[in-house]
Protein backbone atom coordinates (compact mmCIF):
# COMPACT_ATOMS: atom_id res chain seq x y z
CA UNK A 1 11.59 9.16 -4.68
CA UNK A 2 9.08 12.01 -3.19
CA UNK A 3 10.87 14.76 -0.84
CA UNK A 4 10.61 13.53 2.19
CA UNK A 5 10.34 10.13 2.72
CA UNK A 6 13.73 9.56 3.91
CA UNK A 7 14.08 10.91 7.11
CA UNK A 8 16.36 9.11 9.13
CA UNK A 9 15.06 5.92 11.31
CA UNK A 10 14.92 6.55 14.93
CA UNK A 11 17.54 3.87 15.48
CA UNK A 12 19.96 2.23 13.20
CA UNK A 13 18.76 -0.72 11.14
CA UNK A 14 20.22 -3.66 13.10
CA UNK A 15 20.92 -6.99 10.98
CA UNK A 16 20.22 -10.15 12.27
CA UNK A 17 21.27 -13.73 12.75
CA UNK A 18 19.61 -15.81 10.95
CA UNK A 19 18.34 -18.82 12.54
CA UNK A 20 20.91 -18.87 15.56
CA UNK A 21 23.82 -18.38 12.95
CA UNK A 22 25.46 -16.39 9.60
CA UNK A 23 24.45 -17.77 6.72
CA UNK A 24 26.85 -18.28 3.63
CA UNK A 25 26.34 -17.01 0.17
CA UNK A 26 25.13 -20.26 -1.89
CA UNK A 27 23.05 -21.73 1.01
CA UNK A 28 20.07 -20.11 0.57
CA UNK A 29 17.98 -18.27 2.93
CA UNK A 30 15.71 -21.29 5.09
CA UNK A 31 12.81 -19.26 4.44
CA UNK A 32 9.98 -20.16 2.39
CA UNK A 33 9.68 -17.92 -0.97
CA UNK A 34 13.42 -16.77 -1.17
CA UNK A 35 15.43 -17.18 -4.20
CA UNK A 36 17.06 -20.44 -4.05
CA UNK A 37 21.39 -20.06 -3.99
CA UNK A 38 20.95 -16.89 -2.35
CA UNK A 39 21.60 -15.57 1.02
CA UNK A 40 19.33 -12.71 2.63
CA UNK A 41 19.88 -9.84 4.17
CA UNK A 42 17.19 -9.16 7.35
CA UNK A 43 17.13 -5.47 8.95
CA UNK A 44 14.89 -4.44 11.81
CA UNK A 45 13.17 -1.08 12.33
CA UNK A 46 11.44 0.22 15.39
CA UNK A 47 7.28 0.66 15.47
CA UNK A 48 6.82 4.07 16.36
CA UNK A 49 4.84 6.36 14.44
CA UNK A 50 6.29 10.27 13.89
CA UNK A 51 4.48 11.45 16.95
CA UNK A 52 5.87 9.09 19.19
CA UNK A 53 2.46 6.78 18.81
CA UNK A 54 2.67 2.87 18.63
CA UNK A 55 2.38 0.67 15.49
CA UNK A 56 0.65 -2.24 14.80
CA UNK A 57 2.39 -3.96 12.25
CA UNK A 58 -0.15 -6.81 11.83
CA UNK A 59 -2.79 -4.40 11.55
CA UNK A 60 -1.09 -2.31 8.80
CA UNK A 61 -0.27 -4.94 6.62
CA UNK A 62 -4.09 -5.82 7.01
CA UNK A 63 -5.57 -2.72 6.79
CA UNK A 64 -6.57 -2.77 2.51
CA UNK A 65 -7.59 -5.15 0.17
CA UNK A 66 -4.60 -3.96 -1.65
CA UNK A 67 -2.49 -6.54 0.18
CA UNK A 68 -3.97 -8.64 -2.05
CA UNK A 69 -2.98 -7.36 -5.61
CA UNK A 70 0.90 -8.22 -7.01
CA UNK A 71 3.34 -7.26 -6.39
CA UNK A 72 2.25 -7.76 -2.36
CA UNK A 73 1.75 -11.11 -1.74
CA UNK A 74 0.50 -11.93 1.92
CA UNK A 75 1.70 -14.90 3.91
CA UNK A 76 -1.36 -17.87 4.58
CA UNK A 77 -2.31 -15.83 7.87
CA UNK A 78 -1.42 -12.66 6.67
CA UNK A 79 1.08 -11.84 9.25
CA UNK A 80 3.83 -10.90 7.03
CA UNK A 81 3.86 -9.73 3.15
CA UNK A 82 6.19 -10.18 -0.13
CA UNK A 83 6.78 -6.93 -1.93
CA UNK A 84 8.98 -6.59 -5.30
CA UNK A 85 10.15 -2.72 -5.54
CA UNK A 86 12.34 -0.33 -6.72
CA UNK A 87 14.95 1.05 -4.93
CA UNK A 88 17.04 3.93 -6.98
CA UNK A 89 19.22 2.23 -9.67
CA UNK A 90 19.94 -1.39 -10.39
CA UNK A 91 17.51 -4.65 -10.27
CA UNK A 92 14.20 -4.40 -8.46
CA UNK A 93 14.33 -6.21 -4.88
CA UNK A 94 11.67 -8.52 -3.37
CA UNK A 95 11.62 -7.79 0.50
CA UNK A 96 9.73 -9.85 2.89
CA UNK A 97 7.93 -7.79 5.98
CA UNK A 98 7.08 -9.43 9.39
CA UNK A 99 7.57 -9.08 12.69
CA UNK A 100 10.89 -8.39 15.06
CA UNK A 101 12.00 -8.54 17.75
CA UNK A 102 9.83 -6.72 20.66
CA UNK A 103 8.57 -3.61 19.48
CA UNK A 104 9.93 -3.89 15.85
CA UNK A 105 9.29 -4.57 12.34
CA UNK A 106 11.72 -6.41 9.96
CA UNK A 107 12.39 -6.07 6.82
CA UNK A 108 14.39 -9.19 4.78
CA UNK A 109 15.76 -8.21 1.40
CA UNK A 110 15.96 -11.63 -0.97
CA UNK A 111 18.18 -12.73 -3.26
CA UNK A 112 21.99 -11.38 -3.55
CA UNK A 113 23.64 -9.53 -0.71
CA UNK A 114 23.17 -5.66 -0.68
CA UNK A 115 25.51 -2.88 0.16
CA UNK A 116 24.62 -1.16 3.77
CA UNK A 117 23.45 2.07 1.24
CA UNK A 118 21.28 -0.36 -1.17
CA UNK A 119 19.70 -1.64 2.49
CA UNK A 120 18.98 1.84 3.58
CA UNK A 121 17.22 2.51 0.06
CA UNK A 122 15.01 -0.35 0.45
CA UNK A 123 14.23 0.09 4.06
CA UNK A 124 12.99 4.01 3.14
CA UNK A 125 10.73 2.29 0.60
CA UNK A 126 9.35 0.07 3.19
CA UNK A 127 9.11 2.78 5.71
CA UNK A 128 7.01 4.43 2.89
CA UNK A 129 5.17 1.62 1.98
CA UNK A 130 3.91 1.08 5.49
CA UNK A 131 3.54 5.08 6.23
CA UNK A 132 5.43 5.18 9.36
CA UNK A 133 6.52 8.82 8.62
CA UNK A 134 2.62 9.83 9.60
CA UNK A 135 1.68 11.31 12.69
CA UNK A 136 -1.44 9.74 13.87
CA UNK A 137 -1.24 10.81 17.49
CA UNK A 138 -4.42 13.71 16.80
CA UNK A 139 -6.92 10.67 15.64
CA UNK A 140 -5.80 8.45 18.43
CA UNK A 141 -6.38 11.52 20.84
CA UNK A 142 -10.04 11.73 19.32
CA UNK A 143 -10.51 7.94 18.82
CA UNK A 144 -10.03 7.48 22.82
CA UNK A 145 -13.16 9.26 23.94
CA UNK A 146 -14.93 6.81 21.31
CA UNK A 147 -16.31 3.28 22.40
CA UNK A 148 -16.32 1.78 19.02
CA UNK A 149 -12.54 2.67 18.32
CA UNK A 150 -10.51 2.90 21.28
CA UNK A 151 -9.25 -0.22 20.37
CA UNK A 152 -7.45 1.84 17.47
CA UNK A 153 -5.25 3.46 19.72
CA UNK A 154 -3.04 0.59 20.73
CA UNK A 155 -1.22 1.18 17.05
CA UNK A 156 -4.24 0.59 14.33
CA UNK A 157 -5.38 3.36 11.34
CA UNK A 158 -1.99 3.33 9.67
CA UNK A 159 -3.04 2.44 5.55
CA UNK A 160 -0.45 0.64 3.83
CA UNK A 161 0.11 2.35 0.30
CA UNK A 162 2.12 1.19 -2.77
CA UNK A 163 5.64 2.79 -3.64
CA UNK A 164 4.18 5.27 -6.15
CA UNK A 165 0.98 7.30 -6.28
CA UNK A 166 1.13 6.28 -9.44
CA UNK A 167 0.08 2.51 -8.75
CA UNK A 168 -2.44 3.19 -6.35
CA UNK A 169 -4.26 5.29 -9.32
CA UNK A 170 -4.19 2.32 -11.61
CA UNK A 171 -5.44 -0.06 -8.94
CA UNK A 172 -7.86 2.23 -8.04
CA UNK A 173 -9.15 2.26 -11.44
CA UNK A 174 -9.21 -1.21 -12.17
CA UNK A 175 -11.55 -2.03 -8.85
CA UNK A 176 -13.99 0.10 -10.67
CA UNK A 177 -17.20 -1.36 -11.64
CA UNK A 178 -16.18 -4.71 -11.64
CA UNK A 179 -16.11 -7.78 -8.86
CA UNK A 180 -12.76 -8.00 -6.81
CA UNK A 181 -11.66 -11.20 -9.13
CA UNK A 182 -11.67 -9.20 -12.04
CA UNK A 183 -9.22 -6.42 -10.41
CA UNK A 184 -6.68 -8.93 -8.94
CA UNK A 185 -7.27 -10.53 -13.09
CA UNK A 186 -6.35 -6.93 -14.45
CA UNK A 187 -3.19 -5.92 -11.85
CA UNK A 188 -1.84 -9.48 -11.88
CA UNK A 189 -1.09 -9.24 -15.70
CA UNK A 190 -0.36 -5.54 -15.56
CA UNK A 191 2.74 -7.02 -13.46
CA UNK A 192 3.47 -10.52 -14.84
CA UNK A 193 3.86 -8.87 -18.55
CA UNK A 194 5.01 -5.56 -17.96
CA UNK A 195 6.49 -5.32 -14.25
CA UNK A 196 10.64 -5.97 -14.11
CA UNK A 197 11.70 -9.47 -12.52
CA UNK A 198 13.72 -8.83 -9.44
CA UNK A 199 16.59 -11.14 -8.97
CA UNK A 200 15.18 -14.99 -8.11
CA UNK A 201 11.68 -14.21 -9.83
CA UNK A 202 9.40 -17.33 -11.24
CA UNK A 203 9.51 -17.80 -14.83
CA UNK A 204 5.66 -17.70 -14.97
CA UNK A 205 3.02 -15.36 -12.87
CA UNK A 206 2.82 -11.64 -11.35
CA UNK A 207 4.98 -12.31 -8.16
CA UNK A 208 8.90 -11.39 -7.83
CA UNK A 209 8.15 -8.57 -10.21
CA UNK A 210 7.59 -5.02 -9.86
CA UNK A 211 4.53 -2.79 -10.40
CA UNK A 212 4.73 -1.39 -14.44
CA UNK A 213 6.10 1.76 -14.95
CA UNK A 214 4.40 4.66 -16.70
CA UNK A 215 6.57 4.22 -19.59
CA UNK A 216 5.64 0.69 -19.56
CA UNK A 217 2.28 1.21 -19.22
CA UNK A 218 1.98 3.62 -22.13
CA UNK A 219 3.84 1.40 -24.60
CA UNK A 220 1.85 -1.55 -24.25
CA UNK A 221 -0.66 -1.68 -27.22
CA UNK A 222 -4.70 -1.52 -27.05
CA UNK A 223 -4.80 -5.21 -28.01
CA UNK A 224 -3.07 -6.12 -24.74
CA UNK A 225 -5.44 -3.83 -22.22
CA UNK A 226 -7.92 -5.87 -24.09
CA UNK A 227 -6.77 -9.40 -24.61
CA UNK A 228 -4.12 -10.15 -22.06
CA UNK A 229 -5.77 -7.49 -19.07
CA UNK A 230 -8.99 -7.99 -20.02
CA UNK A 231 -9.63 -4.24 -19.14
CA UNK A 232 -12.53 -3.24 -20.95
CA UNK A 233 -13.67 -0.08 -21.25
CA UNK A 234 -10.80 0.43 -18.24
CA UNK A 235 -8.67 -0.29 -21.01
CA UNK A 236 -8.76 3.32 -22.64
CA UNK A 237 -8.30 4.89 -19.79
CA UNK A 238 -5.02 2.92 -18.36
CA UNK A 239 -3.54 3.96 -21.70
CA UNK A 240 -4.38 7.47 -21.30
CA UNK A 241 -3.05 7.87 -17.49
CA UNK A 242 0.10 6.34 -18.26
CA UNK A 243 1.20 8.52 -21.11
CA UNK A 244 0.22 11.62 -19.77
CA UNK A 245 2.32 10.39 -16.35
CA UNK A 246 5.04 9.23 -18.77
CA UNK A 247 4.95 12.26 -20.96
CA UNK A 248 5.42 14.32 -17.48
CA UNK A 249 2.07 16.13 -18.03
CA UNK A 250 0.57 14.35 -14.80
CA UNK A 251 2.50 14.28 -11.26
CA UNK A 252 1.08 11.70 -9.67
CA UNK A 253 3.65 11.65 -6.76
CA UNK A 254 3.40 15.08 -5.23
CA UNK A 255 0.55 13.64 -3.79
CA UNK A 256 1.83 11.59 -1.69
CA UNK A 257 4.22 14.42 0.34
CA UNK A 258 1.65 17.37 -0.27
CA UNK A 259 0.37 19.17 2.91
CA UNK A 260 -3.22 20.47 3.21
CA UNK A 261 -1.68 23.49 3.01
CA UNK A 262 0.21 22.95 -0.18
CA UNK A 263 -2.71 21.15 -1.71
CA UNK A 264 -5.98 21.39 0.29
CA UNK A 265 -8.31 18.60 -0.11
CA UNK A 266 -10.78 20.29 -2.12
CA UNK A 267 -8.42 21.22 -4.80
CA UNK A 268 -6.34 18.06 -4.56
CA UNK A 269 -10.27 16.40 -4.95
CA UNK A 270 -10.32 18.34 -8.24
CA UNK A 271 -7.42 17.37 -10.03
CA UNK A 272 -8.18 13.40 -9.39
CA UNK A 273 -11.58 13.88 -10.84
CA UNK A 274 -10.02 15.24 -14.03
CA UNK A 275 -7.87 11.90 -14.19
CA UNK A 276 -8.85 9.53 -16.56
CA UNK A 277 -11.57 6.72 -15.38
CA UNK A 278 -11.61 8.46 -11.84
CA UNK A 279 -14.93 9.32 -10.30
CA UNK A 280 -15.72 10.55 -6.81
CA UNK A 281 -15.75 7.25 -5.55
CA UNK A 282 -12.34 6.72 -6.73
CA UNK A 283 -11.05 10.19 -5.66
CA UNK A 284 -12.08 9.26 -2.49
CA UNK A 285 -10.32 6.25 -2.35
CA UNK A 286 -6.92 7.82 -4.01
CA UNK A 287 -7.40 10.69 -1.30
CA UNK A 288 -7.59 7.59 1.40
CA UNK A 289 -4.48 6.12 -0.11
CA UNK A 290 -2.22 9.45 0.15
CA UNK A 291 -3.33 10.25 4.16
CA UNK A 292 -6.09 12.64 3.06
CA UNK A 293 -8.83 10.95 4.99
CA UNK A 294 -12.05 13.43 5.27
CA UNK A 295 -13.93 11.13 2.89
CA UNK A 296 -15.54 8.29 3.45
CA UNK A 297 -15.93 5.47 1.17
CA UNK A 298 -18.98 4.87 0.77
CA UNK A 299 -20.00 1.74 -1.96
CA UNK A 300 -21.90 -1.29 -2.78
CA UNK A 301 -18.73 -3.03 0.19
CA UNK A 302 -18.68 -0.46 2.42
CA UNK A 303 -22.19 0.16 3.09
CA UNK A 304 -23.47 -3.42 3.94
CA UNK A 305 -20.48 -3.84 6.49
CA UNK A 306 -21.31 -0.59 8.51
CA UNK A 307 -24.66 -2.19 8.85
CA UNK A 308 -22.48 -5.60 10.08
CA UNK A 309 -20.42 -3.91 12.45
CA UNK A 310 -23.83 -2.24 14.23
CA UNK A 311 -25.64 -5.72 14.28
CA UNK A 312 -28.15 -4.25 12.11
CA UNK A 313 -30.09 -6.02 8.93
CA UNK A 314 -30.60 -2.88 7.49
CA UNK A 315 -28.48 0.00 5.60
CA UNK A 316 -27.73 2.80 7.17
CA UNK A 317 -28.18 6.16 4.94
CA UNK A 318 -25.56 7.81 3.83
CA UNK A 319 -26.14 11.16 5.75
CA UNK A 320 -26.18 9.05 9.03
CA UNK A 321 -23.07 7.82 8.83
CA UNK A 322 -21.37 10.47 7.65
CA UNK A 323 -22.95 12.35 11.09
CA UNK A 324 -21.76 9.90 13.03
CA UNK A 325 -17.79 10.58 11.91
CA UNK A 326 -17.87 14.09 11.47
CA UNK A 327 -16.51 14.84 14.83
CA UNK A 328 -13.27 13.21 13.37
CA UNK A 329 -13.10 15.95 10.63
CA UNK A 330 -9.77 14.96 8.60
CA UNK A 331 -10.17 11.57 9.82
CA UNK A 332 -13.57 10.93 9.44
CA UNK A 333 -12.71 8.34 6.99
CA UNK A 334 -10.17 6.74 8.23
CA UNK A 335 -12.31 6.38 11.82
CA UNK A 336 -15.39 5.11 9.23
CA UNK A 337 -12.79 2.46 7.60
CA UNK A 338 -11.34 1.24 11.18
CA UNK A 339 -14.90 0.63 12.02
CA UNK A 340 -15.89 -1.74 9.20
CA UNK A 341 -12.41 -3.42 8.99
CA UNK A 342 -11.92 -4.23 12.40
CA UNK A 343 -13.11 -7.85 11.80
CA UNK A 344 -9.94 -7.82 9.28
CA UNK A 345 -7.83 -9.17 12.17
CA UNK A 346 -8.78 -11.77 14.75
């Protein structure tokens, strides 16, 4: 796990009673998705960012298409998600993340009971996963002198981000070029075939199972980028990312606890271009996914629903909207990507 991520929660994590009483090993959990036969284990945290600024839960777990892509699985009204991870040694875990008590998140670990230590593993993940260790009080301080997003400031602009760097890249790469069914076709059997089952997994399909590892990744054989994934020319690429990460030639992860200082955006811009099958557009979304958020993505999505959000028929050229943000410097993106996914939550 990166430096960093495991700074201690501002309050305990506080288990709960599960509807109004204890439940007993063998009686399952009451809640739809969990492993029949096994109890749960719930934990709350609090929803406070690192500067002391609010957190919209609902918000973050809506705030990228990623969401969408195994191993998350989003409830029906995407209020909560599933998430199969890693947690330091021994099985993967599926947790399930949704609201607590006032003012708090939960987090509820399925399948067989976990040691207090195991729980605190999991809950750093999640912590991660859901970048509460961020300090977004600067962008709210510049968002509330702007019309169009002081709405942001009651907890919004946090982007939920996968456990590793690592998975972000491939999922990155495999929205490139192609329509959106094609990526969730390409991640979905990166994880049914080469993700780990986490205690309670289906039999069949991508959920319950964890993201492929490098190592994984780099042992699977051409014919399965091509027959099973359907990658195309994607295909070559995958192979070549994941054995360089796996050979330890590539580290992904530093990215994800690198300062500007330690790795300015210019230079960390760079070193994702020379990636395999990355491009600028998917630097800058890799950049987006890390908290580096000076660029904004700008594509054949993006583009038409800046022109929504404005009520206008027409698009707006790049060089205009780009103006229009740059008074957010290292959050210009992040402001342009509030904008045009505000509609994400009613």
């Amino acid at each position: 796990m990166p430096c960093g991520l495991l700074r201690p929660l501002e309050e305990p994590l506080r288990p709960l009673v599960l509807d109004g009483r204890l439940r007993q090993p063998g009686e399952g959990s009451g809640l739809a998705g969990a492993a029949e036969g096994y109890p749960v284990t719930t934990l709350e945290f609090p929803l406070v960012g690192a500067g002391g600024e609010p957190v919209d839960l609902v918000r973050t777990l809506n705030s990228h298409g990623f969401v969408d892509l195994p191993p998350m699985r989003p409830a029906e009204d995407y209020r909560s998600v599933e998430l199969t991870l890693r947690a330091g040694r021994g099985r993967p875990r599926t947790v399930r993340i949704h609201s607590g008590r006032d003012g708090h998140g939960a987090l509820t670990i399925l399948g067989p009971a976990v040691s207090p230590a195991a729980a605190e593993r999991v809950a750093a993940r999640v912590r991660h996963v859901l970048r509460l260790d961020a300090n977004l009080s600067p962008f709210y301080a510049m968002a509330a002198d702007d019309p169009d997003l002081t709405w942001t400031t009651a907890g919004a602009g946090r982007m939920i981000q996968s456990p590793t760097v690592f998975e972000d890249v491939v999922k990155t790469v495999c929205t490139t070029n192609c329509a959106w069914s094609a990526t969730r076709r390409m991640v979905s059997a990166l994880v049914e075939h080469l993700g780990e089952a986490a205690p309670g997994a289906p039999s069949e399909g991508p959920f319950g199972r964890t993201f492929p590892t490098p190592e994984a990744m780099a042992e699977a054989g051409e014919a399965f980028y091509r027959d099973t994934a359907r990658a195309g020319y994607r295909g070559a690429y995958l192979i070549q990312l994941a054995r360089a990460v796996a050979a330890g030639e590539i580290d992904l992860e530093r990215y994800a606890t690198a300062t500007p200082d330690e790795l300015p955006d210019e230079e960390l811009e760079r070193e994702l271009l020379e990636l395999p099958g990355v491009g600028p557009y998917a630097a800058a979304h890799i950049m987006m996914t890390v908290g580096r958020y000076h660029r904004l993505i700008l594509d054949s999505w993006s583009r038409p629903a800046y022109a929504k959000a404005l009520g206008r028929a027409e698009l707006v050229p790049d060089r205009t909207i780009e103006r229009r943000f740059r008074r957010y410097g290292p959050y210009a993106g992040l402001a342009f990507w509030l904008l045009i996914t505000r509609d994400w939550v009613d």
